[in-house]
C-alpha atoms as a PDB file:
ATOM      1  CA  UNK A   1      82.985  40.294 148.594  1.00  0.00           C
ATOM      2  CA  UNK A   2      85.254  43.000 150.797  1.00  0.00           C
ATOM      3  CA  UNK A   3      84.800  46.516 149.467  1.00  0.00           C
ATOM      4  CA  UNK A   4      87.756  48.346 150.769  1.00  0.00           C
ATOM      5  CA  UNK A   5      87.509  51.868 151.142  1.00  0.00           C
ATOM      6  CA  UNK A   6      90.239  54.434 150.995  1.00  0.00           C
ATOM      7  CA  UNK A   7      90.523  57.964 152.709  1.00  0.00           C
ATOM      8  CA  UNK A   8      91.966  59.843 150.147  1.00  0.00           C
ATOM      9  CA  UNK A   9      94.033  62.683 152.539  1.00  0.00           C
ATOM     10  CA  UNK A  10      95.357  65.573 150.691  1.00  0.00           C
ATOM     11  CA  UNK A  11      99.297  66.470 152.294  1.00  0.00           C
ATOM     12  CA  UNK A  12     100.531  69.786 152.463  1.00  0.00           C
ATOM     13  CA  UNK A  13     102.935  68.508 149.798  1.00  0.00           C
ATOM     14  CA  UNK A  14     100.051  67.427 147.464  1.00  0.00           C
ATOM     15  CA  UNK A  15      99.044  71.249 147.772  1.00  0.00           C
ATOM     16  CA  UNK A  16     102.220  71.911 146.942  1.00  0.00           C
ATOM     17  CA  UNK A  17     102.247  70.149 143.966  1.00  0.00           C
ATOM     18  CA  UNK A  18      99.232  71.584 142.832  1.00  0.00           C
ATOM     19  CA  UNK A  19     100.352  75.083 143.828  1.00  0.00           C
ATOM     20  CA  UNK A  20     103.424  75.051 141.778  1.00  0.00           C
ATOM     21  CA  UNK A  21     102.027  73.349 139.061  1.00  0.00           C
ATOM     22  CA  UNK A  22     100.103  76.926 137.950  1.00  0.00           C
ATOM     23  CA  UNK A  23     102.492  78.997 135.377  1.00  0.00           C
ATOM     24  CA  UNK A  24     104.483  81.103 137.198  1.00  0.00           C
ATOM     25  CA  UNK A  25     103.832  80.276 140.901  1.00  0.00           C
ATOM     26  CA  UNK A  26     106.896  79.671 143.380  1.00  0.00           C
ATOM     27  CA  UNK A  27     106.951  78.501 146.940  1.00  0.00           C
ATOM     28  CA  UNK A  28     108.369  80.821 149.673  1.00  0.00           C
ATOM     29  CA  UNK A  29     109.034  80.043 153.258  1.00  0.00           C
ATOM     30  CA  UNK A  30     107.503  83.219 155.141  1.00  0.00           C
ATOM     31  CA  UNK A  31     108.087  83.022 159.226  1.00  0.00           C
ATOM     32  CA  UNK A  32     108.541  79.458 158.784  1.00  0.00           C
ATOM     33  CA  UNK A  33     105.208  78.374 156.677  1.00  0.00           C
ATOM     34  CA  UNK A  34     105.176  77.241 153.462  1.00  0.00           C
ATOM     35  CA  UNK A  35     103.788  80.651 150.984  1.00  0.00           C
ATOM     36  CA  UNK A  36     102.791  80.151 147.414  1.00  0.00           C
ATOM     37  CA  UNK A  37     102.572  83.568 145.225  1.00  0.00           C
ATOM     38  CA  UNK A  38     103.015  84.877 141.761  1.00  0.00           C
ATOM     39  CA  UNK A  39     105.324  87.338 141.473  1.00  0.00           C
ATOM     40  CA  UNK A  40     104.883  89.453 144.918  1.00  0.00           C
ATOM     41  CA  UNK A  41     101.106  88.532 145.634  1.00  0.00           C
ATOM     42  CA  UNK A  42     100.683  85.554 147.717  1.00  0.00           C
ATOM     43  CA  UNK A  43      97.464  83.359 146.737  1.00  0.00           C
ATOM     44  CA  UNK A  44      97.694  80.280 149.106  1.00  0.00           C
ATOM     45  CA  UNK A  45      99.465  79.430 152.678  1.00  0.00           C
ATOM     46  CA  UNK A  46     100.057  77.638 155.214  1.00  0.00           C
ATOM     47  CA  UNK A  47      98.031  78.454 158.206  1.00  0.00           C
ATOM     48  CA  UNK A  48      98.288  77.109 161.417  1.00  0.00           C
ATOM     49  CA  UNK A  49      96.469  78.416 164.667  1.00  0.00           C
ATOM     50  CA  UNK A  50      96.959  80.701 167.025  1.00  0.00           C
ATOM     51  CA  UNK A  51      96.492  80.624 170.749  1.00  0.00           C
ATOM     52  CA  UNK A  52      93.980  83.210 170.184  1.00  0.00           C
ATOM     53  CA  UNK A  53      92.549  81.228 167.417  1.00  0.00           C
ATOM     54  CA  UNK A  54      92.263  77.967 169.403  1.00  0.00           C
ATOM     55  CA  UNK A  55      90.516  79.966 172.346  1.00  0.00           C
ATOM     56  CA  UNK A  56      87.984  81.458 170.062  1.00  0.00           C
ATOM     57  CA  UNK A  57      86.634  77.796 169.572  1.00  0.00           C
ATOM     58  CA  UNK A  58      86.184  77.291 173.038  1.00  0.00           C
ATOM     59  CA  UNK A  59      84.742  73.764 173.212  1.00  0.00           C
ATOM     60  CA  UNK A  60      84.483  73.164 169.806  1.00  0.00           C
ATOM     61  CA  UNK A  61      87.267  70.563 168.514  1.00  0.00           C
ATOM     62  CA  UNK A  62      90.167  72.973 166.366  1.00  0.00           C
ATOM     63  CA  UNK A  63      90.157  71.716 162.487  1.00  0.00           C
ATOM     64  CA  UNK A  64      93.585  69.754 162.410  1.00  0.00           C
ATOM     65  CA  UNK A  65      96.415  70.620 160.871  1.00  0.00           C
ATOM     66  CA  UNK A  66      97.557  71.063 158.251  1.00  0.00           C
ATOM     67  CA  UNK A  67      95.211  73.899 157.165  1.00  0.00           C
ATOM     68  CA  UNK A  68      95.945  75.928 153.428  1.00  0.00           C
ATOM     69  CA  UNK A  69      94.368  79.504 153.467  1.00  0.00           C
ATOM     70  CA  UNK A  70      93.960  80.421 149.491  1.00  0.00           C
ATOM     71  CA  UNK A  71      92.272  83.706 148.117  1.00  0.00           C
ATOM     72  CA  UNK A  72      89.252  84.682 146.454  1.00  0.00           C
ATOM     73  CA  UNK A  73      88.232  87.595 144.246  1.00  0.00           C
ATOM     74  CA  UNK A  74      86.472  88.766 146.799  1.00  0.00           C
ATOM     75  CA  UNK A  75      83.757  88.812 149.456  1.00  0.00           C
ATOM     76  CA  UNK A  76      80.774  87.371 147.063  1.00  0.00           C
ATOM     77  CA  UNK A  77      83.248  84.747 146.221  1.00  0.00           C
ATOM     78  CA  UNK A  78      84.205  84.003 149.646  1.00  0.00           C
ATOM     79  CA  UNK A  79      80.165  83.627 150.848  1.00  0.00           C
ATOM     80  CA  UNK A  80      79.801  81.262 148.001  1.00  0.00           C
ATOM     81  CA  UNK A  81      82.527  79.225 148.331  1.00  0.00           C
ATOM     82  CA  UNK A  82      81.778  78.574 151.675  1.00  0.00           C
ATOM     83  CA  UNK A  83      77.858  78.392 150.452  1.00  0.00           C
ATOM     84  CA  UNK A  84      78.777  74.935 148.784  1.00  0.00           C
ATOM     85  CA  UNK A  85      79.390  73.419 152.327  1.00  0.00           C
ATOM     86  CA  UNK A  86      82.645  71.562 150.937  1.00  0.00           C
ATOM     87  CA  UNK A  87      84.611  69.026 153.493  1.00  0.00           C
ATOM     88  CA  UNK A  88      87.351  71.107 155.339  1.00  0.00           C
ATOM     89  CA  UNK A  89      86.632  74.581 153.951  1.00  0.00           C
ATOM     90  CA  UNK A  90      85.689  76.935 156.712  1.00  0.00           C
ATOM     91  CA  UNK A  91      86.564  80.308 157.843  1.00  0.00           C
ATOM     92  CA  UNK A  92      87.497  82.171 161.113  1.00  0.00           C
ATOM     93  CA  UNK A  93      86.184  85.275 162.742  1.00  0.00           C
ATOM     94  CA  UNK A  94      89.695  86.872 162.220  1.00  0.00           C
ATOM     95  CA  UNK A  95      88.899  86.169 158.718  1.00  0.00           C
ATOM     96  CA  UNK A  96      86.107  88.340 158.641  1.00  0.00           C
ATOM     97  CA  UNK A  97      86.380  91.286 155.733  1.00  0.00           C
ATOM     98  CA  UNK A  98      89.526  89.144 154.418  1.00  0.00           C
ATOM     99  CA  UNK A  99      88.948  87.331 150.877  1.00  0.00           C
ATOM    100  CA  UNK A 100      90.446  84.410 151.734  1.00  0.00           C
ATOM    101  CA  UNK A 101      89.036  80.892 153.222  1.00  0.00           C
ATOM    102  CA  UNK A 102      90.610  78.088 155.091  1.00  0.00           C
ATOM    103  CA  UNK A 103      90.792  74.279 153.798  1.00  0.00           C
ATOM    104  CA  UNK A 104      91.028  71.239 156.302  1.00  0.00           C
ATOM    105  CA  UNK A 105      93.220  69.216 154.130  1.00  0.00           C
ATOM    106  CA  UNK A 106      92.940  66.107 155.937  1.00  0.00           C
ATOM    107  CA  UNK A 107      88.936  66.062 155.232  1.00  0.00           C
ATOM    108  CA  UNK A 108      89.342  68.047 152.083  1.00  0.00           C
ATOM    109  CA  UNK A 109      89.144  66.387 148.197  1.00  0.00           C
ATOM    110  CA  UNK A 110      91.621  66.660 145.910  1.00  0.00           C
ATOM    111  CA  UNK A 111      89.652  68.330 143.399  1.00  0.00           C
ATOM    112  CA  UNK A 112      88.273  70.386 145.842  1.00  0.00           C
ATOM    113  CA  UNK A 113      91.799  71.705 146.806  1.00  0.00           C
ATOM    114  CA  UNK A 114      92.980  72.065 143.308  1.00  0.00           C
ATOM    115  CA  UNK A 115      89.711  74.187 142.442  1.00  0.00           C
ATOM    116  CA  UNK A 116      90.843  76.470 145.030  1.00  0.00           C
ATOM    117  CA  UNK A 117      94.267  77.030 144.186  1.00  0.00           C
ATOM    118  CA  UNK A 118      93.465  77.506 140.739  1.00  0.00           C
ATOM    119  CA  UNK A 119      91.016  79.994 141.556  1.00  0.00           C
ATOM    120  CA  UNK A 120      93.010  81.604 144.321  1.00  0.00           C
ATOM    121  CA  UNK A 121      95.848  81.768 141.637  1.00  0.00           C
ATOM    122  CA  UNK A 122      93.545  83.456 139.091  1.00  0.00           C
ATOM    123  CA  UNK A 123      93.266  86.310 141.429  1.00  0.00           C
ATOM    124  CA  UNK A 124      96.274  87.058 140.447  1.00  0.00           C
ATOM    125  CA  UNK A 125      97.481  85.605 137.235  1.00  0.00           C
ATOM    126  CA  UNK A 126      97.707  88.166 134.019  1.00  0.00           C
ATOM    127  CA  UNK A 127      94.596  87.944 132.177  1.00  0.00           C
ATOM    128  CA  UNK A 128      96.637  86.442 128.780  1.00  0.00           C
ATOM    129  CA  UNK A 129      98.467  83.776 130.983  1.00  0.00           C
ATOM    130  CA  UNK A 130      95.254  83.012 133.047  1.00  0.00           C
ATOM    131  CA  UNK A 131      93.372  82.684 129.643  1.00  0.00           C
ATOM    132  CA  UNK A 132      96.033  80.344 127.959  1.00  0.00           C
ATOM    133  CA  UNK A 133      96.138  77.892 131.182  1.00  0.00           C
ATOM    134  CA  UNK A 134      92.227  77.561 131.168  1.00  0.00           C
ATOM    135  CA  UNK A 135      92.418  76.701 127.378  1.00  0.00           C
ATOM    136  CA  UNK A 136      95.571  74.094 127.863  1.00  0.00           C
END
């Protein structure tokens, strides 16, 4: 019997989906990248590399695009989100002292991605909204 196996490849718009899915959240274009925020505070976005970035890696292959940056609470977060050793999250040094991490989407999970945004969105969300979504 063939077992076929399918790379499941989360899009920017699948992130986008998820994104604007969460109560309250709308997408802004900021300097041409796709932004998602609630009210004024931004909690994912599209990040592409720099020139800078790219040299930083030096031989190392660059992650692929597209790449989502989302937020965390904050730095204890950050180490142990990373700490799970997820496909496609990472971070940069110009990341350092920033709560925020970066997701390969094209070796990232879907569930993976949506935990993220959630949680990046929860950053941010008023506690009595945040509470009722987690309930629903």
């Amino acid at each position: 019997m063939l077992v076929k196996y399918v790379l499941h490849v989360v899009s920017l718009d699948r992130a986008a989906e998820i994104a604007l899915g969460l109560p309250g959240a709308e997408e802004v274009d900021r300097r041409g990248q796709r932004t998602w925020r609630l009210g004024e505070k931004t909690f994912a976005w599209e990040r592409t590399f720099s020139k800078a970035d790219i040299r930083r890696y030096g031989e190392e292959p660059v992650p692929a695009d597209p790449i989502l940056a989302v937020r965390v609470a904050d730095e204890a977060e950050k180490t142990a989100v990373l700490a799970e050793d997820r496909p496609g999250f990472f971070t940069i040094p110009h990341f350092d002292g920033f709560n925020a991490v970066l997701i390969e989407l094209g070796r990232a999970k879907v569930a993976d991605v949506r935990e993220a945004l959630v949680d990046a969105w929860l950053v941010y969300a008023p506690p009595a909204v945040a509470e009722r979504y987690l309930k629903s």
